[in-house]
Protein backbone atom coordinates (compact mmCIF):
# COMPACT_ATOMS: atom_id res chain seq x y z
CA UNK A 1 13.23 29.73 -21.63
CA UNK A 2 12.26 33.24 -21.50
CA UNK A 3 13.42 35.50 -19.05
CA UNK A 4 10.24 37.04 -17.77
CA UNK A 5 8.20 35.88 -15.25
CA UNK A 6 4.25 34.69 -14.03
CA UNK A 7 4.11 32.47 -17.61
CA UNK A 8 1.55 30.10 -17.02
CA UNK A 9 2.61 26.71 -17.44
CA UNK A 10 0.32 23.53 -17.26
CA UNK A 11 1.52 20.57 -16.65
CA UNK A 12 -0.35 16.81 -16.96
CA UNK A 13 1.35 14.13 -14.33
CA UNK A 14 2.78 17.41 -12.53
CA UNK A 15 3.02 15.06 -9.38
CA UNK A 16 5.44 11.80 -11.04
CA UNK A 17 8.61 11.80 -10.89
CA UNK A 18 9.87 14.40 -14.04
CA UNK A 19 6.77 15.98 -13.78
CA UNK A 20 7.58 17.15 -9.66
CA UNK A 21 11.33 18.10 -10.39
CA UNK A 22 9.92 20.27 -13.19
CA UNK A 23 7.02 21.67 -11.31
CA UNK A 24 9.79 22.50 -8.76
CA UNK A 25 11.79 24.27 -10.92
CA UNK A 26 9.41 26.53 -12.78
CA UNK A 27 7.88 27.39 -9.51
CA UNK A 28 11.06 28.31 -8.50
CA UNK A 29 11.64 30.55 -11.60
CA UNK A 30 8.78 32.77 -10.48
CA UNK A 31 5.95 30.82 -13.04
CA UNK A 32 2.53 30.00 -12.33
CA UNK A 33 2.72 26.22 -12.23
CA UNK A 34 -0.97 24.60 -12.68
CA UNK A 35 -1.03 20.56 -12.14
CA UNK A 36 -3.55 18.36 -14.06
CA UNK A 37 -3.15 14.52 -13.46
CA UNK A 38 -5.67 11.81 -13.21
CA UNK A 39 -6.32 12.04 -9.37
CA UNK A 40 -7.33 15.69 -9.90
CA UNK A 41 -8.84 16.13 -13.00
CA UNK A 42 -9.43 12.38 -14.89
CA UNK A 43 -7.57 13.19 -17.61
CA UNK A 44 -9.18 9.81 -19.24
CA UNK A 45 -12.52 12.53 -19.07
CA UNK A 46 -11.55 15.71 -21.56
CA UNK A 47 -14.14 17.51 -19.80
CA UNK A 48 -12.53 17.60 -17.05
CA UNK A 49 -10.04 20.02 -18.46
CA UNK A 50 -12.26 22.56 -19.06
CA UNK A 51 -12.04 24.23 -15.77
CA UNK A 52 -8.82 25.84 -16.58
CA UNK A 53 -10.43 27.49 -19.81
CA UNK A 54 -9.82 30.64 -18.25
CA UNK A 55 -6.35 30.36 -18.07
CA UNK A 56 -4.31 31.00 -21.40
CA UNK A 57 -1.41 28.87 -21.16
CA UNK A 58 2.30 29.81 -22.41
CA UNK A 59 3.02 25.87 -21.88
CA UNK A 60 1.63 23.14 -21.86
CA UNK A 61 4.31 20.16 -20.64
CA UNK A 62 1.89 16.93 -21.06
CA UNK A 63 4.10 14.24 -19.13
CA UNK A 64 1.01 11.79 -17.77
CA UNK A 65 1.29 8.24 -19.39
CA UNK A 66 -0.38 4.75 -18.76
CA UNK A 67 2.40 2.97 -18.06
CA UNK A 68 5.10 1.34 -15.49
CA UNK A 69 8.51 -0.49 -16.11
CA UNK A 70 9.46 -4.21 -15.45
CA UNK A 71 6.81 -6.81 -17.47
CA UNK A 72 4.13 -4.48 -17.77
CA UNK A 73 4.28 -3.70 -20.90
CA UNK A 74 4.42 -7.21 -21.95
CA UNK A 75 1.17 -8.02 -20.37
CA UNK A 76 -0.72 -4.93 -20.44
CA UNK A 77 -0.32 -4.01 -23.92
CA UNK A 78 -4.29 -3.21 -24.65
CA UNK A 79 -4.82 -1.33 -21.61
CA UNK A 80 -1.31 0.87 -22.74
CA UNK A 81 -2.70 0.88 -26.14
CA UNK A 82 -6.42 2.33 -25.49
CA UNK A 83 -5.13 4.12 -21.68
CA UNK A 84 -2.31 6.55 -23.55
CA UNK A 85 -4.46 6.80 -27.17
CA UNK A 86 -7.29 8.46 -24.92
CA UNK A 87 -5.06 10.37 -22.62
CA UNK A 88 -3.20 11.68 -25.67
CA UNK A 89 -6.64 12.53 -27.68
CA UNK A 90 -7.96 14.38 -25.07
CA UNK A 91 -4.57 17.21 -24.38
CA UNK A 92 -4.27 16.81 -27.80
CA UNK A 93 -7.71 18.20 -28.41
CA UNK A 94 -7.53 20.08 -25.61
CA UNK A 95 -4.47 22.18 -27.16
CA UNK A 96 -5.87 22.30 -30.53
CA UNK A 97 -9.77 23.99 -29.03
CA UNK A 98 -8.96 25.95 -26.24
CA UNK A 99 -4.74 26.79 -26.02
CA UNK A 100 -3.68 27.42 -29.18
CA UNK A 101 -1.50 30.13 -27.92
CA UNK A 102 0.75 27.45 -26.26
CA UNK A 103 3.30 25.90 -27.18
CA UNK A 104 3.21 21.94 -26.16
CA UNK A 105 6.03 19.94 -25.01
CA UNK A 106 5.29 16.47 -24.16
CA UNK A 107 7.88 13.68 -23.52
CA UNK A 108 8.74 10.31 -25.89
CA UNK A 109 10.86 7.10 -24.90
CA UNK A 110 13.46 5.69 -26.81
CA UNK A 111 11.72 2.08 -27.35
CA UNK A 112 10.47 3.80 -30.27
CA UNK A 113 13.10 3.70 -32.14
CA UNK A 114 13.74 0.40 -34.46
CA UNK A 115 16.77 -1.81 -32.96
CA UNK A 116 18.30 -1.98 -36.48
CA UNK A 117 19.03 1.92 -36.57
CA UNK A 118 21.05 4.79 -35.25
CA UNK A 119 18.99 6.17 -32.17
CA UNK A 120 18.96 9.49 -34.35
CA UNK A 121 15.72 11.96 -34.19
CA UNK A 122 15.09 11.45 -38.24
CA UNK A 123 14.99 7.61 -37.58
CA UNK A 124 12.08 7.77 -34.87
CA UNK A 125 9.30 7.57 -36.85
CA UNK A 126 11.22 4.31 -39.19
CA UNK A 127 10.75 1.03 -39.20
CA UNK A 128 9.29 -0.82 -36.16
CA UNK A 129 9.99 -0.02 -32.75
CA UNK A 130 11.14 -2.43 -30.24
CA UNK A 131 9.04 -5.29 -30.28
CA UNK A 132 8.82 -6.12 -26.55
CA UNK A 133 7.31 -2.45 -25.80
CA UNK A 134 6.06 -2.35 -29.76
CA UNK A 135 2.47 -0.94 -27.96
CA UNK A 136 3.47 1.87 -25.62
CA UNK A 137 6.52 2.86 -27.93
CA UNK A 138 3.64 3.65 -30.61
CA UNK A 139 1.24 5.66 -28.46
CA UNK A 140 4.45 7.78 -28.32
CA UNK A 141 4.84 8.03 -32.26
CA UNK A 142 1.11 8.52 -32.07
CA UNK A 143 1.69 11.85 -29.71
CA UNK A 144 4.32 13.14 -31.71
CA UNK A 145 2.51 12.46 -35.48
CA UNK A 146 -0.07 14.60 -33.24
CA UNK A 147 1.79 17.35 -32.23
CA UNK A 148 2.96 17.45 -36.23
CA UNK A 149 -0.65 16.98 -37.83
CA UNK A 150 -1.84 20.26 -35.57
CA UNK A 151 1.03 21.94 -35.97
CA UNK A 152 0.94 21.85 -39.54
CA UNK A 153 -3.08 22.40 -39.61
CA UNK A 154 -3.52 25.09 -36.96
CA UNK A 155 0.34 26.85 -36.82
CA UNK A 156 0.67 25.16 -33.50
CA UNK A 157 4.10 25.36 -32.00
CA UNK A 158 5.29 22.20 -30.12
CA UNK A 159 8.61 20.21 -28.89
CA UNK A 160 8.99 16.33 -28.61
CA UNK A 161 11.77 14.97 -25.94
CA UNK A 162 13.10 11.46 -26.54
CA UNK A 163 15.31 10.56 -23.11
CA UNK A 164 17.03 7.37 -22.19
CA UNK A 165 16.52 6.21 -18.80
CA UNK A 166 16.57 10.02 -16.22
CA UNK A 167 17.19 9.23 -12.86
CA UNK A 168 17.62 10.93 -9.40
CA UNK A 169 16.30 11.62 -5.88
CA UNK A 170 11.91 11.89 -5.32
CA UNK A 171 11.13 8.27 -7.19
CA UNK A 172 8.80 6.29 -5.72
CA UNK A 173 9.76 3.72 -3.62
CA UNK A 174 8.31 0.77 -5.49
CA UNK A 175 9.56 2.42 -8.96
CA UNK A 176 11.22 -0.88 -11.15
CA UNK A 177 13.03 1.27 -13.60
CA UNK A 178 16.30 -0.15 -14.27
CA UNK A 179 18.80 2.00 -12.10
CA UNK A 180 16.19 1.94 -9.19
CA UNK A 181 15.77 -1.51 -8.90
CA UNK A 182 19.55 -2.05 -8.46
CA UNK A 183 19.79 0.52 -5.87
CA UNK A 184 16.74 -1.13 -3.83
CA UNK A 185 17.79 -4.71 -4.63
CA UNK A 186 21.94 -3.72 -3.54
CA UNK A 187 20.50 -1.88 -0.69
CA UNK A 188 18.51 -4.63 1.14
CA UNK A 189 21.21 -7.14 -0.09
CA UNK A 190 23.45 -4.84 2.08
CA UNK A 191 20.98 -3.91 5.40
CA UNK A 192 18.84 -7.00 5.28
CA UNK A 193 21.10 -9.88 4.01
CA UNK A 194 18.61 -10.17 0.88
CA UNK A 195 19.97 -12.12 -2.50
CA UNK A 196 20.71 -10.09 -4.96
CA UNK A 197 19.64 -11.44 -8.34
CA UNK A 198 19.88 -9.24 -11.74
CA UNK A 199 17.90 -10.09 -14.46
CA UNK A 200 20.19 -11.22 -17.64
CA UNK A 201 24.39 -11.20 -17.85
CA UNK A 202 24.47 -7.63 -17.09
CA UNK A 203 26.51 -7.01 -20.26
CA UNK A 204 23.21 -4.91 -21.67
CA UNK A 205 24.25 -1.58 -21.91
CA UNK A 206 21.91 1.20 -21.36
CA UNK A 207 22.44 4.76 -20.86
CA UNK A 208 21.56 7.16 -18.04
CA UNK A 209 20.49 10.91 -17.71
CA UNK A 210 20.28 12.91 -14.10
CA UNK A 211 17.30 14.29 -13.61
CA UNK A 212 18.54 18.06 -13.13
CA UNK A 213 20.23 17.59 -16.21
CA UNK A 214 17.03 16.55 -18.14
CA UNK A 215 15.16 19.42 -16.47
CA UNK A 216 17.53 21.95 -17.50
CA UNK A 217 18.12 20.42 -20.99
CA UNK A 218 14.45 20.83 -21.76
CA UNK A 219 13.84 24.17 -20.28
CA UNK A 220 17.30 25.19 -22.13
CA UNK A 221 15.63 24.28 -25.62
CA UNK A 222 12.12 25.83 -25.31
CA UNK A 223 12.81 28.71 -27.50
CA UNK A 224 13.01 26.10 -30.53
CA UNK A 225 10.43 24.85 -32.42
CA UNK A 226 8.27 21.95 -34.24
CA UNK A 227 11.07 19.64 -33.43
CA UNK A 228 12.13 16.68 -31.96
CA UNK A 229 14.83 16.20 -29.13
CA UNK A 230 17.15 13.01 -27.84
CA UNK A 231 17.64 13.45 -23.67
CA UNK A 232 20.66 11.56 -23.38
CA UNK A 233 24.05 11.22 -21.81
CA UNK A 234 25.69 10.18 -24.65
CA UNK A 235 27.22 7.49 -22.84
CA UNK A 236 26.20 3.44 -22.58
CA UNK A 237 27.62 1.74 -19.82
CA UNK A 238 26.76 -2.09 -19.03
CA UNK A 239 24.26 -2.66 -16.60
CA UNK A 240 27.47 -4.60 -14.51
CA UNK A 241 29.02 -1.03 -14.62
CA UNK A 242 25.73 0.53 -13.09
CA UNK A 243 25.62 -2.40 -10.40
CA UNK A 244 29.33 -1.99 -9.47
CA UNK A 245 29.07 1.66 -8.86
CA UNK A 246 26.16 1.08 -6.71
CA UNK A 247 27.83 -1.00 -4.76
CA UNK A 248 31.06 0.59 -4.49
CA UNK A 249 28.80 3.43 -2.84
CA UNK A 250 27.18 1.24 -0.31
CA UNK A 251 29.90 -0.61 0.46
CA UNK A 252 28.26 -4.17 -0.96
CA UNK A 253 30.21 -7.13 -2.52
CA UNK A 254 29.88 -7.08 -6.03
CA UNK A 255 30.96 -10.60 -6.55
CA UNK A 256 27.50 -11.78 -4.47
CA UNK A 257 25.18 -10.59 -7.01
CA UNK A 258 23.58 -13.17 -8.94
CA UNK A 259 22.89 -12.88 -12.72
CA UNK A 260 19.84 -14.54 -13.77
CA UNK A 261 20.65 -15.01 -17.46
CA UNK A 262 17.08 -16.92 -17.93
CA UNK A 263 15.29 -13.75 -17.13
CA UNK A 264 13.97 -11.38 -19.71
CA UNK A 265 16.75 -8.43 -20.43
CA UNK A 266 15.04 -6.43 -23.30
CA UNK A 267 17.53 -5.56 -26.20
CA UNK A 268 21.18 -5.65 -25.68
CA UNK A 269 21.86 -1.63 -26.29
CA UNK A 270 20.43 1.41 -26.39
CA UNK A 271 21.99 4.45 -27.02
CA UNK A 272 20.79 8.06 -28.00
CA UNK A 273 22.62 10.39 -30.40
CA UNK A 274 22.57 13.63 -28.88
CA UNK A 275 24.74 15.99 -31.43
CA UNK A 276 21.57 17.76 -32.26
CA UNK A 277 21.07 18.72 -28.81
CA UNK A 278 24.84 19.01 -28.02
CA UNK A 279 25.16 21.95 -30.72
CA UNK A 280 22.78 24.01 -28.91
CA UNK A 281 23.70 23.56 -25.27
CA UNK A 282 26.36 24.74 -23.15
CA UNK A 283 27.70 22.70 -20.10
CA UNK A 284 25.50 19.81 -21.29
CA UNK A 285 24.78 16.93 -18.44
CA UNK A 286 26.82 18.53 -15.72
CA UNK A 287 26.37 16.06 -13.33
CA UNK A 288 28.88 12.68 -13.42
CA UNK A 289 27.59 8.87 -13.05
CA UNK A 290 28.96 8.64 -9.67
CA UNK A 291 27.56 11.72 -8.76
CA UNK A 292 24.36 11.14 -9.93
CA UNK A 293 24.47 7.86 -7.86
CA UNK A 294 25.51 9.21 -4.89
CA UNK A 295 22.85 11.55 -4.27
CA UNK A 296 20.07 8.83 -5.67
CA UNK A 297 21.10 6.75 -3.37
CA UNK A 298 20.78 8.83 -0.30
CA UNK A 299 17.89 9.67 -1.14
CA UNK A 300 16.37 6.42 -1.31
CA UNK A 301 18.23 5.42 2.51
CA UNK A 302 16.85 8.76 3.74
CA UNK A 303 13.08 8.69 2.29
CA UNK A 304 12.28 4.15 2.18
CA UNK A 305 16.02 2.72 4.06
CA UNK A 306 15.45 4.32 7.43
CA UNK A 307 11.75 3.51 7.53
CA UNK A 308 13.09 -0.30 7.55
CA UNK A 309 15.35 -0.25 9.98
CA UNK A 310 18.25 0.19 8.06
């Protein structure tokens, strides 16, 4: 990122999860961090981003998504379909009319990639993406064809991020992303006697990035251009592995967690290739598995455990 200070940087769902560690950060850095989300400006209403005409933007980070994990996807796949196409027309035209200047960096997901190839950036926009998030995974093609079409039109300058699953303290507390919902289910199974059941055989292996490590991965690459990015840790680990760690942190029996093997598990394996983004950074994803657990997990006793007695 460049060195000098006061950029102005706007970022849409400033106040989820990536979007707060980021706004955090830049802040931090000295920028002028402007929020847009749907509780303050409707982003489903382009209008409402024309208040901040007057500000020429150096960034634009568009992070705000219709979505959430678990079976959502699988029975809300209109409402993702029309819900993201909207929220991604609107920044998009936003960008293109009144911010030319900026460059926009807006965040994929890996479900767009097809299950029969390499998780490699040229393969993201082949073949089908997975079919049980087929809908959201192509709003996020959608963006990034986008992001190309004005880039090529106008000389727009823009970045696309692919990461696998980023985790880390400030998630909500009813967040059902993989790695959370072990840590709440092995938490109450430890403090509150509750059964622990896992959906599938836990042999599914998915991969895992810290969140400071995404941050800085991201603001490490912003000098580049017009392309697209894998987030990963370039390492998949069964979901068993995850739910062992966990509870060799808390202190919990691994042997009493059930796995429900009649429950939906999505595919078997995903796994970014990050040598792209490996050949430009130094010191990349710093923080260990065990690490990264640790301080997740305290996190979630200090901010949702304690408030339930435990």
């Amino acid at each position: 990122m460049k060195n000098n200070k006061n950029l102005n940087i706007l970022i849409t769902g400033g106040t989820g999860f990536v979007g707060g560690h980021l706004t955090k950060k830049l802040e931090t850095l000295g920028h002028n961090v402007y929020i847009s989300n749907t509780k303050k400006h409707n982003l489903y209403e382009i209008k409402n981003l024309y208040g901040l005409n007057p500000i020429a933007f150096d960034y634009i980070f568009h992070l705000a998504a219709a979505t959430k994990a678990g079976d959502y996807c699988l029975t809300h796949m209109g409402d993702q379909w029309v819900n993201n196409q909207i929220l991604n027309t609107n920044i998009l035209t936003y960008w293109k009319n009144h911010q030319r200047q900026a460059k926009m960096i807006s965040i994929g997901t890996s479900a767009s990639y097809p299950v029969e190839l390499e998780m490699r950036e040229d393969n993201y926009l082949i073949g089908s993406p997975e079919k049980d998030l087929f809908t959201y995974a192509m709003t996020k093609r959608m963006l990034l064809i986008g992001q190309e079409a004005l880039g090529n039109q106008y000389g727009l300058k823009w970045l696309h991020f692919v990461p696998s699953t980023i985790y880390g303290p400030g998630f909500p507390e009813h967040d059902h992303h993989m790695i959370i919902d072990l840590i709440r289910k092995i938490y109450n199974g430890k403090h509150h006697g509750s059964k622990v059941e896992l959906w599938g055989d836990g042999h599914q292996r998915r991969e895992l990035i810290y969140i400071d490590d995404a941050i800085e991965s991201i603001l490490g690459l912003l000098e580049e251009e017009n392309q697209i990015f894998n987030l990963g840790s370039s390492n998949d680990l069964p979901i068993r592995h995850f739910a062992e760690e966990i509870s060799s942190i808390m202190g919990y029996n691994h042997d009493n967690i059930f796995y429900n093997v009649d429950k939906y598990v999505g595919v078997r394996k995903r796994k970014l290739e990050v040598d792209k983004i490996q050949q430009l950074l130094l010191n990349y994803c710093g923080t260990s598995l065990r690490d990264g657990l640790s301080k997740t997990i305290e996190f979630y006793h200090d901010n949702y455990g304690k408030a339930k007695g435990a």
